[in-house]
Protein backbone atom coordinates (compact mmCIF):
# COMPACT_ATOMS: atom_id res chain seq x y z
CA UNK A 1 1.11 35.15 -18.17
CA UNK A 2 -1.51 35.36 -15.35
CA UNK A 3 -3.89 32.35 -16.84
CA UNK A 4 -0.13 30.55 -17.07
CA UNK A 5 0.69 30.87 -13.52
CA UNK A 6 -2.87 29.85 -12.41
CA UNK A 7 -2.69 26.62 -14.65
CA UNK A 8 0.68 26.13 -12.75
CA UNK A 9 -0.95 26.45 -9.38
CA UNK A 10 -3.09 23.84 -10.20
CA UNK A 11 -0.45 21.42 -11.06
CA UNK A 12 1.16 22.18 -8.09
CA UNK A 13 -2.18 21.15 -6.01
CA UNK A 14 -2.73 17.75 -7.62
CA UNK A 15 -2.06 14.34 -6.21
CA UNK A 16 0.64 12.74 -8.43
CA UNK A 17 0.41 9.10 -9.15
CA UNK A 18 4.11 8.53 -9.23
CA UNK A 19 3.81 7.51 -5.73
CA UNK A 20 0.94 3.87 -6.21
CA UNK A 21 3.77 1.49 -7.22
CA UNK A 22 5.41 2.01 -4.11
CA UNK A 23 2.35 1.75 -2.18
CA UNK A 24 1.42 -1.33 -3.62
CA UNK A 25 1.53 -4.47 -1.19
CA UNK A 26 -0.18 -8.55 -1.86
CA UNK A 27 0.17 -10.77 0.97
CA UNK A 28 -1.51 -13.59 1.43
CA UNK A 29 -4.39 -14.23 4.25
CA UNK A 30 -5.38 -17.20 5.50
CA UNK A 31 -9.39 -15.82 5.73
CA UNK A 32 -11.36 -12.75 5.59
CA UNK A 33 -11.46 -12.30 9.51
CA UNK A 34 -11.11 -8.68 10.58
CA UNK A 35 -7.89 -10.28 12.74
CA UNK A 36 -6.33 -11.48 9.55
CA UNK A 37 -6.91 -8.37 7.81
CA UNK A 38 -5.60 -6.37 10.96
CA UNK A 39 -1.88 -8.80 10.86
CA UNK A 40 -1.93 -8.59 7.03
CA UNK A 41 -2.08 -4.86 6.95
CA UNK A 42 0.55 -4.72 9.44
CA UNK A 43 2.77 -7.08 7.53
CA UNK A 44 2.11 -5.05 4.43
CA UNK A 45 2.96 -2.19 6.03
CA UNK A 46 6.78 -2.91 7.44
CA UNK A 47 7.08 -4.38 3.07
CA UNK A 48 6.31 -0.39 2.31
CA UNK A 49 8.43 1.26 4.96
CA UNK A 50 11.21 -0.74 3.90
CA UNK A 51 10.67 1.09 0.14
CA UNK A 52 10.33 3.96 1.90
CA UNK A 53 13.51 4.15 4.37
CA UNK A 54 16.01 1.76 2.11
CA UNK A 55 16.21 -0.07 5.33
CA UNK A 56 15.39 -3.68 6.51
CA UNK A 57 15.27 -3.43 10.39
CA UNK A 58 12.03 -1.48 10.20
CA UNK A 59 10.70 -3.38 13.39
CA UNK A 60 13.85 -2.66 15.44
CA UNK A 61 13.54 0.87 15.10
CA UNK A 62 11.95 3.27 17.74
CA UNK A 63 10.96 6.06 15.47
CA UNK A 64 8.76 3.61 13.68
CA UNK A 65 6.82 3.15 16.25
CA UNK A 66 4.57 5.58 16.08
CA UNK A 67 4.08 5.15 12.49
CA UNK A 68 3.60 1.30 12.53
CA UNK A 69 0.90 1.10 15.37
CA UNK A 70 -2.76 0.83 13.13
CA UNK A 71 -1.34 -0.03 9.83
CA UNK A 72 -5.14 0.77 9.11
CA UNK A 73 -5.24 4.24 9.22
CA UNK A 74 -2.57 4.77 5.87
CA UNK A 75 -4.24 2.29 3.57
CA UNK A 76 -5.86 3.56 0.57
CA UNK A 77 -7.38 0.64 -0.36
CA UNK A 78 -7.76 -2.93 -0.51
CA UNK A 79 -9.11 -6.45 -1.74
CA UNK A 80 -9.07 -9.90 -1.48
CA UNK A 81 -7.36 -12.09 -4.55
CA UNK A 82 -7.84 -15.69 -5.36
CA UNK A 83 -10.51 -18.14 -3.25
CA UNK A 84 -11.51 -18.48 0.39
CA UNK A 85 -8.36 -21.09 1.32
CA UNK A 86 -4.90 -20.59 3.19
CA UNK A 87 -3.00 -21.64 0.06
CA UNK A 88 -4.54 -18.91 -2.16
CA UNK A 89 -5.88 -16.25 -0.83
CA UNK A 90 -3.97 -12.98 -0.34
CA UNK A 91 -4.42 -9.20 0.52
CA UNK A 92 -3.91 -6.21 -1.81
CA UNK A 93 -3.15 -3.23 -0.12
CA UNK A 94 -2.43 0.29 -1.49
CA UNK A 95 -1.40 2.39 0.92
CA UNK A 96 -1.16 6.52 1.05
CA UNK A 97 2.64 7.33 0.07
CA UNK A 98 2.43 10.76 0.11
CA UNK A 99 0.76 11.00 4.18
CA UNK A 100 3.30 8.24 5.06
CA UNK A 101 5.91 9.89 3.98
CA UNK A 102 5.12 13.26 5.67
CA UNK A 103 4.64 11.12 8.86
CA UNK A 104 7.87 9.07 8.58
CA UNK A 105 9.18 13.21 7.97
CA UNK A 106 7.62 13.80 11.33
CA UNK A 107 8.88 11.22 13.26
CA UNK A 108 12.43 11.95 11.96
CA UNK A 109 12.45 9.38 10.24
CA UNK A 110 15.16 9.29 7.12
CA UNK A 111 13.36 9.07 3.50
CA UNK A 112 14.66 7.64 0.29
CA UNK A 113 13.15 9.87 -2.06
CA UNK A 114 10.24 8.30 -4.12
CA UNK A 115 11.96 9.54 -7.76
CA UNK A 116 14.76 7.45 -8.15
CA UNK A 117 17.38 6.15 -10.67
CA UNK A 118 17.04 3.12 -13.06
CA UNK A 119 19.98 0.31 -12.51
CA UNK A 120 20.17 -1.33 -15.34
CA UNK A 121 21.68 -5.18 -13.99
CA UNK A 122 23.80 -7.15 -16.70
CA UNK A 123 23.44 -10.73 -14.91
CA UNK A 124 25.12 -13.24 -16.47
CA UNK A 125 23.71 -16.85 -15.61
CA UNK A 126 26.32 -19.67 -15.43
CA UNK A 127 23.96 -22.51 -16.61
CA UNK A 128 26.42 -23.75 -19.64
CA UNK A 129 30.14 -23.49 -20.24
CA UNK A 130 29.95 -20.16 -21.89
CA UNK A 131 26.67 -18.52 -19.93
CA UNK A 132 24.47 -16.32 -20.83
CA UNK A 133 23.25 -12.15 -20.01
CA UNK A 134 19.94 -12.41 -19.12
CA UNK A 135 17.17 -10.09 -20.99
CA UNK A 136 14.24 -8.52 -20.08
CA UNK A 137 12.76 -10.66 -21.78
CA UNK A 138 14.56 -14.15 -20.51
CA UNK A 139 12.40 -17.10 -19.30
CA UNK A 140 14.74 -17.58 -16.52
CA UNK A 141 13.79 -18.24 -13.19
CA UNK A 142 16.78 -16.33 -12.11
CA UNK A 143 15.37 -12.58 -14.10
CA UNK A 144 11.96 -13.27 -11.62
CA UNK A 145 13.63 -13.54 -8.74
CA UNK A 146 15.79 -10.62 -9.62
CA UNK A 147 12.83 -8.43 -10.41
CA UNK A 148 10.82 -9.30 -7.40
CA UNK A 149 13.52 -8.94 -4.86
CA UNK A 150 13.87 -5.68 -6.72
CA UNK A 151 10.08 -4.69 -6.38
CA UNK A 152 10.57 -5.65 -2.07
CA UNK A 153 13.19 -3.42 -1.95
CA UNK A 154 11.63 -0.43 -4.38
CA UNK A 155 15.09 -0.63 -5.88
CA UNK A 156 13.74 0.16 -9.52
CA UNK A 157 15.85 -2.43 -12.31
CA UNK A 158 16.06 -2.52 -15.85
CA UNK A 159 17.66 -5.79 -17.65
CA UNK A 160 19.68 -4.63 -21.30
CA UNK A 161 17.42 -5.94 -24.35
CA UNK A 162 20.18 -8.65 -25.63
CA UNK A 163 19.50 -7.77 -29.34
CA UNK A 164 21.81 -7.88 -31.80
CA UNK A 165 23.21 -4.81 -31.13
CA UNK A 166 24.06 -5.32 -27.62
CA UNK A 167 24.82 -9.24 -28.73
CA UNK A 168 27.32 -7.19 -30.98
CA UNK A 169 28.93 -5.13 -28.22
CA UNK A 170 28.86 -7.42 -25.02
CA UNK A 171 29.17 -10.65 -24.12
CA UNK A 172 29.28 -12.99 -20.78
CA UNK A 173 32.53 -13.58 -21.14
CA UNK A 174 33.51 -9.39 -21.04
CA UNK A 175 31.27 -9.69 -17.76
CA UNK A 176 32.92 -12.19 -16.17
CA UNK A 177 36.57 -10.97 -16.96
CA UNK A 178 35.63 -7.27 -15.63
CA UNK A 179 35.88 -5.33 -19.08
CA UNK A 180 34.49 -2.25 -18.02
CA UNK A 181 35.53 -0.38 -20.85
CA UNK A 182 33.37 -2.65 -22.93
CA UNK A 183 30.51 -2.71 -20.70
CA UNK A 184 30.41 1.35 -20.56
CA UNK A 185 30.13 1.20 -24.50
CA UNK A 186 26.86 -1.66 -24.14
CA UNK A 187 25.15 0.22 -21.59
CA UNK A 188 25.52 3.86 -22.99
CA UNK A 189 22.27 3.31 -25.04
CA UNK A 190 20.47 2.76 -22.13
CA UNK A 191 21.49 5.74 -20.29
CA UNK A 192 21.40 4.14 -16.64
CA UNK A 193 23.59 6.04 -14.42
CA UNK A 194 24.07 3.08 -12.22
CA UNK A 195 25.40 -0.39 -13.84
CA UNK A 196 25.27 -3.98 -12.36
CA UNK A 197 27.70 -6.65 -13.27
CA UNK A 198 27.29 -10.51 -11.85
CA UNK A 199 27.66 -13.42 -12.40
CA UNK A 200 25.17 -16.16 -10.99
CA UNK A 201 27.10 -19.55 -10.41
CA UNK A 202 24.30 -21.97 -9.82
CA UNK A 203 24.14 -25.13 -7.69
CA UNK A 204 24.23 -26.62 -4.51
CA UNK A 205 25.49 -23.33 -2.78
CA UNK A 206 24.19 -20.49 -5.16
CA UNK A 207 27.19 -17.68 -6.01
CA UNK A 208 26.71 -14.17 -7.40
CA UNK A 209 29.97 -12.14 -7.88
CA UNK A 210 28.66 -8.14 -7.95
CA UNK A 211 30.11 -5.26 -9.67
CA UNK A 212 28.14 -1.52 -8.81
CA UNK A 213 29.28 0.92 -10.96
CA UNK A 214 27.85 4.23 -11.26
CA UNK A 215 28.59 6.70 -14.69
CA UNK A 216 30.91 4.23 -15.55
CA UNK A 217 32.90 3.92 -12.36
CA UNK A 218 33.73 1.24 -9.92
CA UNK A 219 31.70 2.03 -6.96
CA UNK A 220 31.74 -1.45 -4.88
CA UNK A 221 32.23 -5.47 -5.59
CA UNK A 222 31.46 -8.24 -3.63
CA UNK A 223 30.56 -12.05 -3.69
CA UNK A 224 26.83 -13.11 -1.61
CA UNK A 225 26.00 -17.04 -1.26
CA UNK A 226 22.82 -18.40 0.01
CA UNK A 227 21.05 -21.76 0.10
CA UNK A 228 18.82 -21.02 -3.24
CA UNK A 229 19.55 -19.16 -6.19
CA UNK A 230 16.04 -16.89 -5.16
CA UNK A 231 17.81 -16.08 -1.86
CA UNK A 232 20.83 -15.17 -3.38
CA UNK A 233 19.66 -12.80 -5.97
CA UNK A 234 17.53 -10.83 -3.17
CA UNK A 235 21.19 -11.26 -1.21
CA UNK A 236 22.51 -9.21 -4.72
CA UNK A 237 19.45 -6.87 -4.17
CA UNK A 238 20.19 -6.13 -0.58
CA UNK A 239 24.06 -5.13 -1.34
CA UNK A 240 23.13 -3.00 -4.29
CA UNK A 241 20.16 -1.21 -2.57
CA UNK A 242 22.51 -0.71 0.21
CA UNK A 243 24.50 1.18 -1.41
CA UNK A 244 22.20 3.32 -3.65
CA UNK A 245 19.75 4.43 -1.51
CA UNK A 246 22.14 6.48 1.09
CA UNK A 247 22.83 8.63 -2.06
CA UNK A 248 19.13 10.06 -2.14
CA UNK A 249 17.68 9.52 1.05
CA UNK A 250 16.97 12.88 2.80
CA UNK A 251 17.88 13.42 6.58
CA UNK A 252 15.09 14.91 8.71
CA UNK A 253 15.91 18.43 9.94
CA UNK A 254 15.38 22.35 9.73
CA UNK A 255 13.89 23.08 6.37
CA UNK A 256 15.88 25.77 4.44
CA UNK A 257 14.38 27.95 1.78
CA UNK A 258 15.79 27.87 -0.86
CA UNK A 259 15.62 29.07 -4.93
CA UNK A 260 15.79 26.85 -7.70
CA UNK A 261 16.51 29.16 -10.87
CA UNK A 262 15.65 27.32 -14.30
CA UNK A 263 16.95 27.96 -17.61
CA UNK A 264 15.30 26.74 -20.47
CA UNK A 265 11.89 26.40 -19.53
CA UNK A 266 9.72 27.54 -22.82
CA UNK A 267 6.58 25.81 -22.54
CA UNK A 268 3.70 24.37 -20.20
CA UNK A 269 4.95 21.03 -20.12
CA UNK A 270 8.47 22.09 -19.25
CA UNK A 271 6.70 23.98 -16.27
CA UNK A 272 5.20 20.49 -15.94
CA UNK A 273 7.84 18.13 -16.00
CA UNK A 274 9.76 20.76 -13.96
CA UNK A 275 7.74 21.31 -10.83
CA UNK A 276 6.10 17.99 -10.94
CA UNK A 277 9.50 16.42 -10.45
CA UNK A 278 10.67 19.13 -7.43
CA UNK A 279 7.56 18.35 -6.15
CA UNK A 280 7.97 14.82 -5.90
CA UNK A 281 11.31 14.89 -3.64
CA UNK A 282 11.16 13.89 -0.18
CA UNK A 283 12.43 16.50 1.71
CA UNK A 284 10.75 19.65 -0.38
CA UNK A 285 7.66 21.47 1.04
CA UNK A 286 5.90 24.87 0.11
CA UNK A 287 7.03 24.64 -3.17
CA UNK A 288 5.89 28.05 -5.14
CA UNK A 289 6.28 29.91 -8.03
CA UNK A 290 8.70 33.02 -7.51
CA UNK A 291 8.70 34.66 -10.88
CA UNK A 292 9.34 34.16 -14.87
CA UNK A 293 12.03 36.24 -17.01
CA UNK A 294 11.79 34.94 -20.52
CA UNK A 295 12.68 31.28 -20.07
CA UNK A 296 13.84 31.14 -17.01
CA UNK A 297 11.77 29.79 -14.03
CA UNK A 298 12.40 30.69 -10.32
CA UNK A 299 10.60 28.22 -7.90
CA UNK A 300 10.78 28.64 -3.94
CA UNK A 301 10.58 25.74 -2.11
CA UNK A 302 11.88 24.31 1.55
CA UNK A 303 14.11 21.68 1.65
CA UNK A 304 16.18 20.10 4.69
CA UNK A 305 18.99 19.35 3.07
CA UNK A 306 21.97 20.67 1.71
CA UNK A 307 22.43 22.60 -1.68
CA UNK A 308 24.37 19.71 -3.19
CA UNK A 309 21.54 17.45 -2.28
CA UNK A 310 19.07 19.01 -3.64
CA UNK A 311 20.52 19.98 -7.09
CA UNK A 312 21.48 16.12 -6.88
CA UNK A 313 18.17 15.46 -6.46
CA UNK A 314 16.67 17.45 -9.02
CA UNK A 315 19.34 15.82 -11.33
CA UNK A 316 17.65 12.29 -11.16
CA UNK A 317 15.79 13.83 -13.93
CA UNK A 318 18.15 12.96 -16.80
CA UNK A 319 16.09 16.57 -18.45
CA UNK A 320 18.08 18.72 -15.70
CA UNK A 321 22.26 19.50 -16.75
CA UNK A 322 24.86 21.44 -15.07
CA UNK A 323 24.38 24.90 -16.86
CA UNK A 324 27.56 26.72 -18.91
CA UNK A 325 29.75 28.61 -16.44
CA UNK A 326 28.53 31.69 -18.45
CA UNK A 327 24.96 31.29 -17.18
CA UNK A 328 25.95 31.74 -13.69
CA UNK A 329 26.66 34.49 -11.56
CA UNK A 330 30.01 34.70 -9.42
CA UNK A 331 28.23 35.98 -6.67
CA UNK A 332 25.05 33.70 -6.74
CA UNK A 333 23.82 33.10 -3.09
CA UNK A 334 24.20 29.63 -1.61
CA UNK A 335 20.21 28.96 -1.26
CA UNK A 336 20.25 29.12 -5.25
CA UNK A 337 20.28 26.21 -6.79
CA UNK A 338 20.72 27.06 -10.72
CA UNK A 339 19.94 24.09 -13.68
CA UNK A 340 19.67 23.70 -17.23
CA UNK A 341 16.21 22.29 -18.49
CA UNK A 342 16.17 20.12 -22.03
CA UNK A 343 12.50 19.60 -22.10
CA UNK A 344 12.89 17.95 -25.47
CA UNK A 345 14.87 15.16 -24.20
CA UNK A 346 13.18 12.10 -23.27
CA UNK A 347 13.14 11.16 -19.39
């Protein structure tokens, strides 16, 4: 039990790496000069705090302030891509995620927590009579676009496979005439608790109609245009992100302790996968082991938040359920947050 606990401690103590693909910034640089380092880091910078915050207006906003002045003094690392020219060459910067985001916590800043849900987009492409879902896969200019206005935003987006089975279940025409029921059955496989539907009408004024659902209900809709089709799919983005981040982005305030008691934790790497993800969460702090009773974990941690948040949170982990009615006590406390761990089910 003791050598358990220590080897727990330790995982507690590392740095993740969940955290670098948020961090992650190219921008291009018109030389090496120490002055277009300086405006590239700062550019790079306002790209990350938008992942960070789920909001655009970084620059209009006071409590950045403090945060944005030396971009320098958050970046992890960098390097110069491509050749010595203005067409070329560009910056890649990583920057620290986990000291920006206790800053940004500092400042009061709101946070969109780093461990976030998969939308899985079913975009339908209007380039024939009958259109087509775009794959993975697709060669499409409009699936790049997609996935790189997706990357800005740190909005993370999955495209369906379009094999036969889902060629079997779906089609662009079920899209376009809203047949949820149908698209609930295609996307179950994929297990995406959030679900776009659009369709991209192409030409001189680009057209996406949007559908958001989220477990299989209507959430929002909406129509964007824009001048290109690129524009209009980071237009899609925008709306989408808009309305996904406000669901897990934690409030700045007075951290409450609270106690997260989990069931079904058997094994080493369900200690793993079940503090490394609590640990992850913007929002938690002095997260610590409180005690083992067979397999059931207690972990005390601050959080500044409410109760509903956090076991929302916590839930992004598809591993975490709701636990049988019988598990729980009538009279648990409020500053207990009780789950159910299935450590053999893939995350």
């Amino acid at each position: 039990m003791k050598i358990l606990m220590a080897c727990l401690g330790m995982m507690l103590a590392l740095s993740p790496a969940w955290s670098r693909d948020l961090g992650d910034i190219q921008v291009p640089v018109a030389d090496r000069s120490a002055e277009a380092r300086s405006g590239a880091f700062a550019e790079a910078l306002d790209q990350v705090l938008i992942r960070l915050t789920g909001d655009r207006q970084v620059e209009g906003r006071s409590a950045l302030a403090s945060v944005r002045r030396d971009p320098s003094r958050w970046v992890q690392q960098f390097s110069y891509d491509g050749v010595d020219s203005e067409a070329a060459l560009a910056l890649s910067v990583r920057f620290a995620i986990p000291v920006l985001i206790r800053q940004l916590e500092q400042a009061a800043v709101p946070v969109w927590t780093t461990v976030r849900p998969d939308t899985l987009f079913w975009l339908v492409v209007q380039r024939g009579a009958a259109g087509e879902i775009m794959s993975g896969a697709s060669t499409d200019p409009a699936v790049q676009s997609l996935i790189q206005a997706a990357q800005a935003r740190g909005l993370p987006v999955a495209l369906p496979l379009m094999d036969a089975e889902d060629q079997g279940r779906i089609r662009a025409a079920d899209i376009r005439g809203h047949f949820d029921n149908v698209l609930q059955q295609a996307a179950a496989r994929y297990a995406a608790p959030f679900n776009v539907a659009a369709v991209l009408y192409p030409g001189a004024t680009p057209q996406i109609r949007w559908r958001l659902m989220y477990q299989g209900r209507l959430e929002d809709s909406g129509e964007v245009t824009a001048s290109t089709e690129a524009e209009v799919l980071t237009a899609l983005v925008d709306e989408v992100t808009a309305r996904i981040a406000p669901r897990y982005t934690v409030r700045p305030g007075v951290p409450v302790r609270y106690r997260l008691k989990i069931s079904g934790v058997g094994s080493l790497d369900d200690w793993q996968g079940v503090t490394g993800h609590a640990a992850r969460l913007a929002g938690v702090s002095e997260l610590s082991v409180a005690g083992l009773a067979g397999s059931e974990l207690l972990l005390d941690l601050n959080f500044t938040g409410q109760a509903d948040q956090l076991r929302a949170l916590m839930s992004l982990d598809p591993r975490f359920l709701p636990c049988a009615e019988a598990q729980l006590s009538l009279a648990e406390p409020t500053d207990v947050v009780s789950l159910c761990w299935q450590g053999g089910k893939n995350k």
